[in-house]
Protein backbone atom coordinates (compact mmCIF):
# COMPACT_ATOMS: atom_id res chain seq x y z
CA UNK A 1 -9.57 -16.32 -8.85
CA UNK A 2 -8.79 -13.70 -5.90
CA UNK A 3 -8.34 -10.54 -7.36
CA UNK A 4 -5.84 -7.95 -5.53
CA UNK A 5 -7.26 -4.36 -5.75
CA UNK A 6 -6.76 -1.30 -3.85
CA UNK A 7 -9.75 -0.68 -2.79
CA UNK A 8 -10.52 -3.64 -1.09
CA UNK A 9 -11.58 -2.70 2.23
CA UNK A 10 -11.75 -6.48 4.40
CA UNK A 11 -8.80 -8.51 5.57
CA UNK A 12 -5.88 -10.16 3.85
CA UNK A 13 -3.92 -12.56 5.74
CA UNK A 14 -0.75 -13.90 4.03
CA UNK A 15 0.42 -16.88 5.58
CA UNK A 16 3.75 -18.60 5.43
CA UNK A 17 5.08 -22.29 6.29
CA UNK A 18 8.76 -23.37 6.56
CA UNK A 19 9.24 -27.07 6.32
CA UNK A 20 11.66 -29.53 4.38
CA UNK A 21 11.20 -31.26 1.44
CA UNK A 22 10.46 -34.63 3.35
CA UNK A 23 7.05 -33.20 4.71
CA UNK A 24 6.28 -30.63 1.60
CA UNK A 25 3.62 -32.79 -0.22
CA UNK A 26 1.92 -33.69 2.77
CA UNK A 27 1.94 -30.51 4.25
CA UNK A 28 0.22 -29.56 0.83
CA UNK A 29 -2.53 -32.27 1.08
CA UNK A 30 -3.64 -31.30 4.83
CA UNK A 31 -3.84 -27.00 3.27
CA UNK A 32 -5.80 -28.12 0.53
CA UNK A 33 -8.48 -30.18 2.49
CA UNK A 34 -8.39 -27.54 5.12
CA UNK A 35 -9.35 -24.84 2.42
CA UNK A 36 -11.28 -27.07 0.24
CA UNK A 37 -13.59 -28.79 3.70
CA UNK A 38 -13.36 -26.06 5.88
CA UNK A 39 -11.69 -22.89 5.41
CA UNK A 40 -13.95 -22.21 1.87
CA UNK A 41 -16.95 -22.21 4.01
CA UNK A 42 -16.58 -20.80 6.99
CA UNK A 43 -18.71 -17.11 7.37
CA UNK A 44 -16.51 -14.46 5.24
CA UNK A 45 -14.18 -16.29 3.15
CA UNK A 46 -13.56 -14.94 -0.19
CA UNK A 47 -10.94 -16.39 -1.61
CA UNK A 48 -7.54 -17.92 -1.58
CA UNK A 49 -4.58 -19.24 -3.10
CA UNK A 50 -1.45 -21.82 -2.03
CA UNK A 51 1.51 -21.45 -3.30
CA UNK A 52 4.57 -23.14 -2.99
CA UNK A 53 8.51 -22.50 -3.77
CA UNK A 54 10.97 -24.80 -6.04
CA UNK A 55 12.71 -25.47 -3.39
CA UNK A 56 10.03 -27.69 -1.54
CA UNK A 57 10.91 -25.37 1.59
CA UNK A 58 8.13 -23.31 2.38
CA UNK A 59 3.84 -22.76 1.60
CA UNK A 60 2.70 -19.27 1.15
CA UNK A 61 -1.04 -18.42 0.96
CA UNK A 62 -2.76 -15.90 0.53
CA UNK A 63 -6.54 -15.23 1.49
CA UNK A 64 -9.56 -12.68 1.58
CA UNK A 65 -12.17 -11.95 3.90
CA UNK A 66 -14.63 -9.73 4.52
CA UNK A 67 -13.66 -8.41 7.91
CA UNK A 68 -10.81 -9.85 10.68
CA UNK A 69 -12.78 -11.20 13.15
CA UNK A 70 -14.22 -13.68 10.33
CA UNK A 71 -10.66 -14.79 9.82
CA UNK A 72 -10.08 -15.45 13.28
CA UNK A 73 -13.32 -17.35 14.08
CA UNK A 74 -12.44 -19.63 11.40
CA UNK A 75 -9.10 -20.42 13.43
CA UNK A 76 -10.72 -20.60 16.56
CA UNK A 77 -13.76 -23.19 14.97
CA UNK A 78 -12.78 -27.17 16.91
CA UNK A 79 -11.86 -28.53 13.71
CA UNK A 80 -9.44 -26.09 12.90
CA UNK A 81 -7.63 -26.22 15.85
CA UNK A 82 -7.81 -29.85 15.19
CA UNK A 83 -6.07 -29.71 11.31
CA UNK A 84 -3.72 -27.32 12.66
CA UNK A 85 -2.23 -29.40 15.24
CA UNK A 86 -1.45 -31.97 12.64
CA UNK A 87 -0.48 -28.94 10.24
CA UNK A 88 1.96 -27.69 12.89
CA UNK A 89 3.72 -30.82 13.26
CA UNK A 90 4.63 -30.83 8.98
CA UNK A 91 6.33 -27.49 9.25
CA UNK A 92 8.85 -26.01 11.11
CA UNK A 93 7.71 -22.05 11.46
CA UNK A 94 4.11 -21.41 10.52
CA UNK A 95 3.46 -17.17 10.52
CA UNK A 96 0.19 -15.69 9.69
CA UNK A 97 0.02 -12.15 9.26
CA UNK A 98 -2.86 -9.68 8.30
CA UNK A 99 -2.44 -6.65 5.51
CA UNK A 100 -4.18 -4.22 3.81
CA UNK A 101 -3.50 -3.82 0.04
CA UNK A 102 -1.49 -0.67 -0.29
CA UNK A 103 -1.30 -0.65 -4.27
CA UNK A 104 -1.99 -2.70 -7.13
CA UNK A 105 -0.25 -2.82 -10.88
């Protein structure tokens, strides 16, 4: 379980993915085996988690790592440019975007 604290001092990157309902389930599968083959054991990783809305619209997840540059060595490893050019075809609008916790409740 990835725990949200305040004084966490490495990277969160919140990531979102629009899509429709038509490509929601497999856009699902391909996150999953990316975390679950890849993304889980690249240098860094922490932890993660994928969410998805009612709606069947859009993917949010949200992950922890040590520092940013682990993060984006993980994108820049050949298989996940690979898995992302199929991921990019199952959504319209993917946006990742780094944060630091501000508060927790």
């Amino acid at each position: 379980m990835t725990e949200i604290t305040s004084d966490f001092k490495g990277q969160t990157v919140i990531c979102t993915f629009e899509m429709t309902p038509a490509t929601a389930d497999e856009l699902m599968e391909k996150l999953q085996a990316a975390y679950s083959e890849v993304i889980s054991k690249a240098p860094g990783f922490i932890g993660a988690g994928l969410h998805m809305n009612d709606a069947r619209t859009r993917i949010a997840t949200y992950s922890k790592w040590n520092e940013r540059g682990d993060y984006q060595a993980m994108l820049r490893s050949p298989e996940m440019i690979s898995r992302n050019r199929v991921i990019y075809t199952l959504c319209r609008n993917f946006e990742p975007v780094m944060y630091e916790v501000s508060a927790d409740f």
